[in-house]
PDB file of N, CA and C in Angstrom:
ATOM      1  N   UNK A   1      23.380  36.197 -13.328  1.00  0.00           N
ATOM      2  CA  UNK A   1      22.073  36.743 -13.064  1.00  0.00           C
ATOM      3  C   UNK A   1      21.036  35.625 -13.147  1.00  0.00           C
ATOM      4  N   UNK A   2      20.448  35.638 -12.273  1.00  0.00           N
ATOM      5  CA  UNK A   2      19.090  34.581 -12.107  1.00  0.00           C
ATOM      6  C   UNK A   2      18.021  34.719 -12.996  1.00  0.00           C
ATOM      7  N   UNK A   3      17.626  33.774 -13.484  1.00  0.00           N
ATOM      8  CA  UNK A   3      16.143  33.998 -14.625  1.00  0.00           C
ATOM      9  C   UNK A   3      15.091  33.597 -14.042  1.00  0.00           C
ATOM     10  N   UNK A   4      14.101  33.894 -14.402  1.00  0.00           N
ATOM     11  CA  UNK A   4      12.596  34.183 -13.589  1.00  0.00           C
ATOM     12  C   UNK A   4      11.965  33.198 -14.637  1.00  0.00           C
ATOM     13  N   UNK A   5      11.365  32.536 -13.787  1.00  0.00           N
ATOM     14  CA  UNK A   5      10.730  31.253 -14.429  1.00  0.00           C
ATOM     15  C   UNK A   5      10.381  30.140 -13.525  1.00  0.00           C
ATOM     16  N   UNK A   6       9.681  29.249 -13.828  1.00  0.00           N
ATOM     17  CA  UNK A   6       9.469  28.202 -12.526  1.00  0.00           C
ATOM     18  C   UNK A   6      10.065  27.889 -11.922  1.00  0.00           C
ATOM     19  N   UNK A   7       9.750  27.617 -10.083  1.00  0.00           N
ATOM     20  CA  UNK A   7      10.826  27.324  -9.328  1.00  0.00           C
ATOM     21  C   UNK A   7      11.573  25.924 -10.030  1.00  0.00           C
ATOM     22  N   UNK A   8      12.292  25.189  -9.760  1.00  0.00           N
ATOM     23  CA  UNK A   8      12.756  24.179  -9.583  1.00  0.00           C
ATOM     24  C   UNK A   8      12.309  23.053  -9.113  1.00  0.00           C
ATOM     25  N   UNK A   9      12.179  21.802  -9.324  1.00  0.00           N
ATOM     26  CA  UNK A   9      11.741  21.044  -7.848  1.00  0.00           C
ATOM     27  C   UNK A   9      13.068  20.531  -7.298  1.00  0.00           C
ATOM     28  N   UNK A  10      13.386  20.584  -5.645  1.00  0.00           N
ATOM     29  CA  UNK A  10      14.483  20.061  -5.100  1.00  0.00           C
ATOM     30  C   UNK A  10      14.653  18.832  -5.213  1.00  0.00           C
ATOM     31  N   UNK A  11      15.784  18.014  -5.073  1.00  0.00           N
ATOM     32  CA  UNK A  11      16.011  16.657  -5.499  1.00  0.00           C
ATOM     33  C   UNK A  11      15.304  16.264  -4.132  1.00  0.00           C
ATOM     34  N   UNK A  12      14.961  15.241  -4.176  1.00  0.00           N
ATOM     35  CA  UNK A  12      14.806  14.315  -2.734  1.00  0.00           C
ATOM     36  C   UNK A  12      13.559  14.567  -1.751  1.00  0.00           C
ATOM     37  N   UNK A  13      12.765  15.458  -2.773  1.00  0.00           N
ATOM     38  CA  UNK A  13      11.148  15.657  -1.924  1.00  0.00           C
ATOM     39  C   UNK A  13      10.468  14.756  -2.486  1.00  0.00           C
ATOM     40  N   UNK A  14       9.449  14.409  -1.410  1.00  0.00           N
ATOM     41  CA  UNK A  14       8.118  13.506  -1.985  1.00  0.00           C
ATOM     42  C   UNK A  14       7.275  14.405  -2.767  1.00  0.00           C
ATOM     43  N   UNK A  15       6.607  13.578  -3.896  1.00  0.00           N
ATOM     44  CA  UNK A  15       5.720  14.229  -4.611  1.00  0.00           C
ATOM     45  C   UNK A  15       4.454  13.223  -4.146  1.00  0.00           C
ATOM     46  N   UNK A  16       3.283  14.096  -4.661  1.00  0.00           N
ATOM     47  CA  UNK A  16       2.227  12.943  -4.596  1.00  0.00           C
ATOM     48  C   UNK A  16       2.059  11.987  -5.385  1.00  0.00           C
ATOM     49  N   UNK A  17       2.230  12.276  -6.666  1.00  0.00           N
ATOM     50  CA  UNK A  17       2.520  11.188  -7.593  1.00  0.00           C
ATOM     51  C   UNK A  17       3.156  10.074  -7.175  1.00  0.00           C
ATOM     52  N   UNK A  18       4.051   9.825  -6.293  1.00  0.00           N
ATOM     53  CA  UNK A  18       4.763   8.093  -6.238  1.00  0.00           C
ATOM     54  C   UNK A  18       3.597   7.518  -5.294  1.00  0.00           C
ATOM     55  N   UNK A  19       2.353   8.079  -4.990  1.00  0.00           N
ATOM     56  CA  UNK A  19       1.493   6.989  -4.678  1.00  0.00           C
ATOM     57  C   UNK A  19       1.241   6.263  -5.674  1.00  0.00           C
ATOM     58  N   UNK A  20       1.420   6.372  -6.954  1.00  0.00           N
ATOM     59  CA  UNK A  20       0.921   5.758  -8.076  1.00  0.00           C
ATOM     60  C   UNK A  20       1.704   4.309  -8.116  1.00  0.00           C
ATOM     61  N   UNK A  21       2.738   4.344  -7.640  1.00  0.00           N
ATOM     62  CA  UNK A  21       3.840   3.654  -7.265  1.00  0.00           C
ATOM     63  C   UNK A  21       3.774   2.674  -5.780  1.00  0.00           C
ATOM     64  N   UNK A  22       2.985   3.393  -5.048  1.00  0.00           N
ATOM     65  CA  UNK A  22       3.047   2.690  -3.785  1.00  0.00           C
ATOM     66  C   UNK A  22       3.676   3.449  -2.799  1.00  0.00           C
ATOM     67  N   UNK A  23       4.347   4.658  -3.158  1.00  0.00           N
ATOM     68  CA  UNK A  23       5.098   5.079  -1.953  1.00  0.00           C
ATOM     69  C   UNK A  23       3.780   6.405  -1.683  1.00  0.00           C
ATOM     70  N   UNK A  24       3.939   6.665   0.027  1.00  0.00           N
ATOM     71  CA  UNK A  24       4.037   7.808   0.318  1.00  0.00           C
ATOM     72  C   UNK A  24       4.587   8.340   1.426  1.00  0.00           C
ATOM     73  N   UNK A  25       4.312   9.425   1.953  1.00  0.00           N
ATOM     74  CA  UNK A  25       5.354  10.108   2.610  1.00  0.00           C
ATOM     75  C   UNK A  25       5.812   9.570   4.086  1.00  0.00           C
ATOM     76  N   UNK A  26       7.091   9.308   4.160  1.00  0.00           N
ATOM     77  CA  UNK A  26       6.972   8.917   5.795  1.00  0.00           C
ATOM     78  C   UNK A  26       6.935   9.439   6.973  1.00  0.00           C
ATOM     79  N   UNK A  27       6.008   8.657   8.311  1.00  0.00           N
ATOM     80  CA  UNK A  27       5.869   9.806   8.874  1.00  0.00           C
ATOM     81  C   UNK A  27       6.578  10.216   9.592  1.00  0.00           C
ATOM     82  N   UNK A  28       8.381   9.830   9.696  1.00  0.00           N
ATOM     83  CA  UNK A  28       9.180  10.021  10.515  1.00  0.00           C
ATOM     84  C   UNK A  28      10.060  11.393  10.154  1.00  0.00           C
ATOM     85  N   UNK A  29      10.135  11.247   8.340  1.00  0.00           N
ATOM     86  CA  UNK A  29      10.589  12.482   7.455  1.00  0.00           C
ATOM     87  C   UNK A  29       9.804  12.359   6.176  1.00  0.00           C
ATOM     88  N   UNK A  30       9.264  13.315   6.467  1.00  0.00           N
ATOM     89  CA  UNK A  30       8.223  13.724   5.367  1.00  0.00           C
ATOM     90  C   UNK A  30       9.013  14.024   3.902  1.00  0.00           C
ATOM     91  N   UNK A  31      10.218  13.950   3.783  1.00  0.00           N
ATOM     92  CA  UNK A  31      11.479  14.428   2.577  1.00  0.00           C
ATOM     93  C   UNK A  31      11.331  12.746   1.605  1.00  0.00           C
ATOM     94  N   UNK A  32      10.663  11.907   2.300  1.00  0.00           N
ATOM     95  CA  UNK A  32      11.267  10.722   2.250  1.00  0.00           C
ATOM     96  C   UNK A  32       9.967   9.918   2.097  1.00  0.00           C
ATOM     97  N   UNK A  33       9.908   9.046   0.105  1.00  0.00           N
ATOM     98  CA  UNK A  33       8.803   8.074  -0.064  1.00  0.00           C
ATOM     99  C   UNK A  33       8.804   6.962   0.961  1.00  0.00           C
ATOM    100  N   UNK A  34       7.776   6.323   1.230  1.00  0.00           N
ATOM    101  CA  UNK A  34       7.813   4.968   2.039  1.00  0.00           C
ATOM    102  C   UNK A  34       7.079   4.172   1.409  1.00  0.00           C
ATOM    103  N   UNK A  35       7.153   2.676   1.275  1.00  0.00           N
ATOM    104  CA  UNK A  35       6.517   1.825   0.954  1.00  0.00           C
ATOM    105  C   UNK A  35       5.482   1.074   1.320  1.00  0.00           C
ATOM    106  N   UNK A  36       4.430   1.663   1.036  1.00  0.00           N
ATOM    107  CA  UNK A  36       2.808   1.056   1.506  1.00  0.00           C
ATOM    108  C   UNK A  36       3.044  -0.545   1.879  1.00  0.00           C
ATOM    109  N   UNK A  37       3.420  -1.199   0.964  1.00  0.00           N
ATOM    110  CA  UNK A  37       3.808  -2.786   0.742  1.00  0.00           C
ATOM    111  C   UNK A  37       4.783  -3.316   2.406  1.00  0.00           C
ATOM    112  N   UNK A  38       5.987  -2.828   1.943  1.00  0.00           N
ATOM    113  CA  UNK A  38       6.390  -3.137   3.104  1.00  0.00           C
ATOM    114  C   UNK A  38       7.007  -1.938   4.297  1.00  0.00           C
ATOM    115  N   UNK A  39       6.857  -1.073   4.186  1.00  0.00           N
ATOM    116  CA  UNK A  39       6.902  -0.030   4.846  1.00  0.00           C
ATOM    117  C   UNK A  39       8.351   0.195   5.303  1.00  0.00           C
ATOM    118  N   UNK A  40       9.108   0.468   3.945  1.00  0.00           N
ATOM    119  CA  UNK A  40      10.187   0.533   4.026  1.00  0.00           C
ATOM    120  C   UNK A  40      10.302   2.168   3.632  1.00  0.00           C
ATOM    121  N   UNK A  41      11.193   3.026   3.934  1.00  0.00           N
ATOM    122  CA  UNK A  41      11.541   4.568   3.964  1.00  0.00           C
ATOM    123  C   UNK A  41      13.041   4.340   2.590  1.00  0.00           C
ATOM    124  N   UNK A  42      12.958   5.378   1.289  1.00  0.00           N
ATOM    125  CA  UNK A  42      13.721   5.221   0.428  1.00  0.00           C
ATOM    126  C   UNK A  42      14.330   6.337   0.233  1.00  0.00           C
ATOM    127  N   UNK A  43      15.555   6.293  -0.388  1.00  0.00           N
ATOM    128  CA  UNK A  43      16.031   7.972  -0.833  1.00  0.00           C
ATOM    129  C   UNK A  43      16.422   8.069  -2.299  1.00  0.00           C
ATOM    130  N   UNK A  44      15.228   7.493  -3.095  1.00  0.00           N
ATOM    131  CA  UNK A  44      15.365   7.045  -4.753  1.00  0.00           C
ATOM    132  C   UNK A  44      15.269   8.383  -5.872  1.00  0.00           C
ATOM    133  N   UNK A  45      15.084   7.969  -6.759  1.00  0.00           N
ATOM    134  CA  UNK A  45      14.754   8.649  -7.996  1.00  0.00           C
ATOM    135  C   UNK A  45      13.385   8.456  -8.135  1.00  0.00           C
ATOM    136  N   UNK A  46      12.381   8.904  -8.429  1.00  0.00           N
ATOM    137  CA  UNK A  46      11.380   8.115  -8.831  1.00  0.00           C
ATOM    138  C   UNK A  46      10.843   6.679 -10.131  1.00  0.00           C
ATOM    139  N   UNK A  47      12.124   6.713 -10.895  1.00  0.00           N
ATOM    140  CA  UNK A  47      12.034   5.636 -11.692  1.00  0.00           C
ATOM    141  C   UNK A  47      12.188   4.452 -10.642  1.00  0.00           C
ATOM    142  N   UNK A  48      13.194   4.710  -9.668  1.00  0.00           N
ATOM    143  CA  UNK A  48      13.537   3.837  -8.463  1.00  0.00           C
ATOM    144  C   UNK A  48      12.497   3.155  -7.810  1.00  0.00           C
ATOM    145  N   UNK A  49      12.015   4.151  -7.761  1.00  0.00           N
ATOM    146  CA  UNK A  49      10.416   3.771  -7.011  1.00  0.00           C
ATOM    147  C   UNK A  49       9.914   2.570  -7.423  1.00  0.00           C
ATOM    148  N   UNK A  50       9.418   2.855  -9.099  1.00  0.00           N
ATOM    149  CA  UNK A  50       8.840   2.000  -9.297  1.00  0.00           C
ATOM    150  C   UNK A  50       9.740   0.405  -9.584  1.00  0.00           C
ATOM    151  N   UNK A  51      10.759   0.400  -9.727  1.00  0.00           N
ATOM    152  CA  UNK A  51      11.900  -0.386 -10.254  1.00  0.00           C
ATOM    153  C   UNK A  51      11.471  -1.397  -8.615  1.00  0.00           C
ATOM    154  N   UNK A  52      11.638  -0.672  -7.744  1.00  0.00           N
ATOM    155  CA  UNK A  52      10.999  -1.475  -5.944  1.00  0.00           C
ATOM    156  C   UNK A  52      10.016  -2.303  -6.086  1.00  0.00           C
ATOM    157  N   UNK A  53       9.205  -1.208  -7.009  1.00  0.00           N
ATOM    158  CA  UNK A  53       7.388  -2.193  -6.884  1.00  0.00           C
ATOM    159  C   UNK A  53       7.565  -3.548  -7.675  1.00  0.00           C
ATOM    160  N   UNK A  54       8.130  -3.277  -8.960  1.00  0.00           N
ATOM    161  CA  UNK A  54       8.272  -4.349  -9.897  1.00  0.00           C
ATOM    162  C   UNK A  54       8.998  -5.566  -9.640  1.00  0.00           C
ATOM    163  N   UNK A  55      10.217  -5.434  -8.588  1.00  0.00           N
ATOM    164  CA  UNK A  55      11.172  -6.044  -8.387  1.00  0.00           C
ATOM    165  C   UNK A  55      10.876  -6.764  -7.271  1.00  0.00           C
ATOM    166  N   UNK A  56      10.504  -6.111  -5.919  1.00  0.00           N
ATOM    167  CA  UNK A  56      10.031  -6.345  -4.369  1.00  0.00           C
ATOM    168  C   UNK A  56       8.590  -7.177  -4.448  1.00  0.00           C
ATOM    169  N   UNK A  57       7.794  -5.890  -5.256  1.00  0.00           N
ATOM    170  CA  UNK A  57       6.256  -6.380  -4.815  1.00  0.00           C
ATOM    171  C   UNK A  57       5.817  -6.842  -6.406  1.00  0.00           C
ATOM    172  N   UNK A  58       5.943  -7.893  -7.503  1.00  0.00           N
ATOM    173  CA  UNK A  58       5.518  -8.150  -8.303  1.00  0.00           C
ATOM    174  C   UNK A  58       4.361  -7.953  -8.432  1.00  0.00           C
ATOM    175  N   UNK A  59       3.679  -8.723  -7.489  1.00  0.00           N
ATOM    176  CA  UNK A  59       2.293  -8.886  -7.530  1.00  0.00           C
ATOM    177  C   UNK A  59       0.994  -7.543  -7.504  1.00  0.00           C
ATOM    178  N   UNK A  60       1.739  -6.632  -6.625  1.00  0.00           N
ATOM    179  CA  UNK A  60       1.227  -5.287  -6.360  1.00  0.00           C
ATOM    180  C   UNK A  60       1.702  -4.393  -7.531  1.00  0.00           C
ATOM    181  N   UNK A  61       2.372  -4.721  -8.780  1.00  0.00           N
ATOM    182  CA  UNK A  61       2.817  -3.298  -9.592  1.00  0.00           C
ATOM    183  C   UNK A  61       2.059  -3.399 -10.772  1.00  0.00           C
ATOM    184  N   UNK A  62       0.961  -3.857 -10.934  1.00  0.00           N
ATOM    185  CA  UNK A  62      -0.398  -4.004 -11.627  1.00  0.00           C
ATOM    186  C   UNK A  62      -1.469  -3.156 -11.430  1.00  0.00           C
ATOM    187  N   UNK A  63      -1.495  -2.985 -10.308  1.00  0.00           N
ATOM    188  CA  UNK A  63      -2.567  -2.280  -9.287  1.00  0.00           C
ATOM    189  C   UNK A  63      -2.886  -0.765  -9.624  1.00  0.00           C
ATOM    190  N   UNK A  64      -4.197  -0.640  -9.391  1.00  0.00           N
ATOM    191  CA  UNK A  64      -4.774   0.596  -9.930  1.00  0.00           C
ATOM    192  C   UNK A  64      -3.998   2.147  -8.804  1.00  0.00           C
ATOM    193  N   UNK A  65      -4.515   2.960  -9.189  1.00  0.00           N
ATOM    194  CA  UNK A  65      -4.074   3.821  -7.723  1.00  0.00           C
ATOM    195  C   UNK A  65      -4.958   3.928  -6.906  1.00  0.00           C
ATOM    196  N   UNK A  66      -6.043   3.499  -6.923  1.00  0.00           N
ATOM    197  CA  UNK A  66      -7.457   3.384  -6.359  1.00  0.00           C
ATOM    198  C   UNK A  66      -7.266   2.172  -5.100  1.00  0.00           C
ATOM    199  N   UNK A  67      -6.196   1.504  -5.497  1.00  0.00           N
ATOM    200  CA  UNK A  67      -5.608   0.136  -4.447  1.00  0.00           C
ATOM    201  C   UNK A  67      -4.371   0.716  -4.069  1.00  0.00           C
ATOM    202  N   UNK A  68      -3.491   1.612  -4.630  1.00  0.00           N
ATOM    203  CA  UNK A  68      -2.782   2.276  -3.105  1.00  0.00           C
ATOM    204  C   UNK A  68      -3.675   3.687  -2.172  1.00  0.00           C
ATOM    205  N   UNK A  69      -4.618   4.465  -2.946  1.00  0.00           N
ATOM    206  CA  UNK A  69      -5.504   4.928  -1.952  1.00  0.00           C
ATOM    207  C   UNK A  69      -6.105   4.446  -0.679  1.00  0.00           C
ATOM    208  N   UNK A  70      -6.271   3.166  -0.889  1.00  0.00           N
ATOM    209  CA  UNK A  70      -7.006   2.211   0.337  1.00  0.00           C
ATOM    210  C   UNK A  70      -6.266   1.701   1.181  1.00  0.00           C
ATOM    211  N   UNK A  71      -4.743   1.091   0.432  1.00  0.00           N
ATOM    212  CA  UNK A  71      -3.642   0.947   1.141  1.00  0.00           C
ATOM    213  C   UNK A  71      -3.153   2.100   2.138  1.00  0.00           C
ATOM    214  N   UNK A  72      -2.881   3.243   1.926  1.00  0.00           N
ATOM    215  CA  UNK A  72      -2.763   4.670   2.245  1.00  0.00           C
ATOM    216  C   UNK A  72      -3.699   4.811   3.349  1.00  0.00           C
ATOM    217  N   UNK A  73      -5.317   4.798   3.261  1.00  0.00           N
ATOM    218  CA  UNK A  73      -6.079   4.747   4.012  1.00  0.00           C
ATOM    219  C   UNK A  73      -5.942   4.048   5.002  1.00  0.00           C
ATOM    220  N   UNK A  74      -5.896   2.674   4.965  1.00  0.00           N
ATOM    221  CA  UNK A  74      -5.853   1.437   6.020  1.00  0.00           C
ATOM    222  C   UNK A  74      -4.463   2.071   6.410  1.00  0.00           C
ATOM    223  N   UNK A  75      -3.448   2.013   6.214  1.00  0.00           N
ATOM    224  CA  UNK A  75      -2.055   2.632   6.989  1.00  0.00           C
ATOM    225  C   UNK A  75      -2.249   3.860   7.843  1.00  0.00           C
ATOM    226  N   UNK A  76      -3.362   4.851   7.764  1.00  0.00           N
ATOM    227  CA  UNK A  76      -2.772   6.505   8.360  1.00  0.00           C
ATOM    228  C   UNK A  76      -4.079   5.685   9.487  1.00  0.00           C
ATOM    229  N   UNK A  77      -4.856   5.084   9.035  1.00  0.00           N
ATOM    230  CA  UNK A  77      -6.164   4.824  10.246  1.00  0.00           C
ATOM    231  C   UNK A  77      -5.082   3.817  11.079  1.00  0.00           C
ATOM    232  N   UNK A  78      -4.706   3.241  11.136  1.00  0.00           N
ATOM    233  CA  UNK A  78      -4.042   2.084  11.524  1.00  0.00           C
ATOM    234  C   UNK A  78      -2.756   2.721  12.624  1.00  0.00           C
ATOM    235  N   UNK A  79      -2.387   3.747  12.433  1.00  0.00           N
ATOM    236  CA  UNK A  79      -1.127   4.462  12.814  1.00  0.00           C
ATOM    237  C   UNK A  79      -2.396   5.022  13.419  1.00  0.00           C
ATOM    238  N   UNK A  80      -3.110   5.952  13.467  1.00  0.00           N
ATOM    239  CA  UNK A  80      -4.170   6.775  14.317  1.00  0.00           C
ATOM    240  C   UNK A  80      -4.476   6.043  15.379  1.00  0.00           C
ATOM    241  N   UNK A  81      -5.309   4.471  15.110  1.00  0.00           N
ATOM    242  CA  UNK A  81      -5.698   3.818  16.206  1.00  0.00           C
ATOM    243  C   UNK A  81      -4.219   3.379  17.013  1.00  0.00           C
ATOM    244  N   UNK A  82      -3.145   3.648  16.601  1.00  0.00           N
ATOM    245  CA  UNK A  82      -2.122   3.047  17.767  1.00  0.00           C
ATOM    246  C   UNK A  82      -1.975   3.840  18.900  1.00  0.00           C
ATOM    247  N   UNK A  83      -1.915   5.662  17.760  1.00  0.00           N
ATOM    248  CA  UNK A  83      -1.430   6.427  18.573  1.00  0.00           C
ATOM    249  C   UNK A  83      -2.560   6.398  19.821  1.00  0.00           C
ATOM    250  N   UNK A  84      -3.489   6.366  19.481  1.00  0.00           N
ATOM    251  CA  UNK A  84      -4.866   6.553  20.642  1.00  0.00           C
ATOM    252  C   UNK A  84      -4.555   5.675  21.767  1.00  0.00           C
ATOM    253  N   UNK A  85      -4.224   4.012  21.642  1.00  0.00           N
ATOM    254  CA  UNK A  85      -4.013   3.148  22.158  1.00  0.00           C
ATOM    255  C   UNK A  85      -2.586   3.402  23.045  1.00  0.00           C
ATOM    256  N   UNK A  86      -1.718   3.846  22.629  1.00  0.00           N
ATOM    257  CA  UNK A  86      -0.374   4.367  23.246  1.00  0.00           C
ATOM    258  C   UNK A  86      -1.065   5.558  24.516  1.00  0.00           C
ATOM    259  N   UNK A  87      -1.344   6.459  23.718  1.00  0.00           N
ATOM    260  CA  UNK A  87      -1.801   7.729  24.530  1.00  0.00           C
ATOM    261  C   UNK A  87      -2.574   6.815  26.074  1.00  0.00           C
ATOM    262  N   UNK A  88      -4.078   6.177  25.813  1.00  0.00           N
ATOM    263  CA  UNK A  88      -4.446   5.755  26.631  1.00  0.00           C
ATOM    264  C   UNK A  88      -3.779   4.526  27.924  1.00  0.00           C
ATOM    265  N   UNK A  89      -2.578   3.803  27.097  1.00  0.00           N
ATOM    266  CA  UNK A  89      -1.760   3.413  28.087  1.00  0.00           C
ATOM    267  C   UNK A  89      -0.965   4.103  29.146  1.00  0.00           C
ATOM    268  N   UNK A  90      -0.822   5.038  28.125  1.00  0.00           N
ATOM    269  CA  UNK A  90       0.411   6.176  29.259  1.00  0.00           C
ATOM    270  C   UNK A  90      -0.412   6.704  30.288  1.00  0.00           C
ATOM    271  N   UNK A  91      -1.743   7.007  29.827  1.00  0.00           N
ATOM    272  CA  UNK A  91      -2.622   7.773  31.370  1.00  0.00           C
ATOM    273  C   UNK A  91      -3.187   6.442  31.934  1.00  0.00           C
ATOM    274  N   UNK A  92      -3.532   5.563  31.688  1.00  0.00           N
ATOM    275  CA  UNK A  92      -3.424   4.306  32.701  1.00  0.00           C
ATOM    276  C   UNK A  92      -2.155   4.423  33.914  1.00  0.00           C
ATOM    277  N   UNK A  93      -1.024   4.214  33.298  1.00  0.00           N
ATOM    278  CA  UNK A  93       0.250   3.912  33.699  1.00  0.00           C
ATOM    279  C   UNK A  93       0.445   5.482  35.074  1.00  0.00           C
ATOM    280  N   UNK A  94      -0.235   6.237  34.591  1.00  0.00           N
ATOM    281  CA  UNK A  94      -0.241   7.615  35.967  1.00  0.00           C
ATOM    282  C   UNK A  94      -1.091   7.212  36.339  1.00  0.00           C
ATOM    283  N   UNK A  95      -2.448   6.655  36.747  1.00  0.00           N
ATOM    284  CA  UNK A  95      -3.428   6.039  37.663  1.00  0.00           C
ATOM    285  C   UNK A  95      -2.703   5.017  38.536  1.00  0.00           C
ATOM    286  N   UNK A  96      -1.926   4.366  37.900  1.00  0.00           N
ATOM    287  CA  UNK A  96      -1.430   3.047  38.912  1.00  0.00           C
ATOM    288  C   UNK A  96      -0.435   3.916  39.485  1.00  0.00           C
ATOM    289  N   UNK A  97       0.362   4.631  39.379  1.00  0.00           N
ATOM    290  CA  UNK A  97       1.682   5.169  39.982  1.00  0.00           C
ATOM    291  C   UNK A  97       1.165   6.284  41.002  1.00  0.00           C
ATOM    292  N   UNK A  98      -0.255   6.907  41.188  1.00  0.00           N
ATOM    293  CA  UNK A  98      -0.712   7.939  42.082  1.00  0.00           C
ATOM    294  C   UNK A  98      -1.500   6.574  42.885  1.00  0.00           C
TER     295      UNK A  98
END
């Protein structure tokens, strides 16, 4: 018989918390931290996480979360201005072909 009480959390979801860490969600599978630093996609523990920052990015596992917020920021604007830039190539690319 099942007991009634908080769900569970499933193994292998992103939380928001590993921004604290440097990761957040990727945008290919959202199941899955990514690394602000080098934009690598992980399938860790969250101790893992940080074990990456300390090990990979020395220099960055000091850092406030206020410096992966901005990191975070500059990455989703950065991915926005591509997609725009992609989009506007592709309707170029039907002007030359009509």
């Amino acid at each position: 018989m099942a007991t009634l009480g908080a769900p569970k959390k499933k193994c292998g979801q992103y939380s928001v918390e590993y921004l604290k860490y440097g990761f957040i969600q990727s945008p290919t599978n959202p199941q899955q931290p990514m690394c602000l630093v080098c934009e690598k996609t992980f399938l860790m523990k969250p101790s893992r996480l940080f074990e990456h920052l300390q090990k990979i990015h020395p220099d960055k596992s000091g850092q406030t979360l206020a410096f992966f917020q901005s990191l975070r920021d500059q990455f989703l604007q950065r991915k926005t201005m591509s997609l725009f830039i992609s989009l506007s190539k592709n309707s170029d690319d039907g002007l030359k072909a009509s």
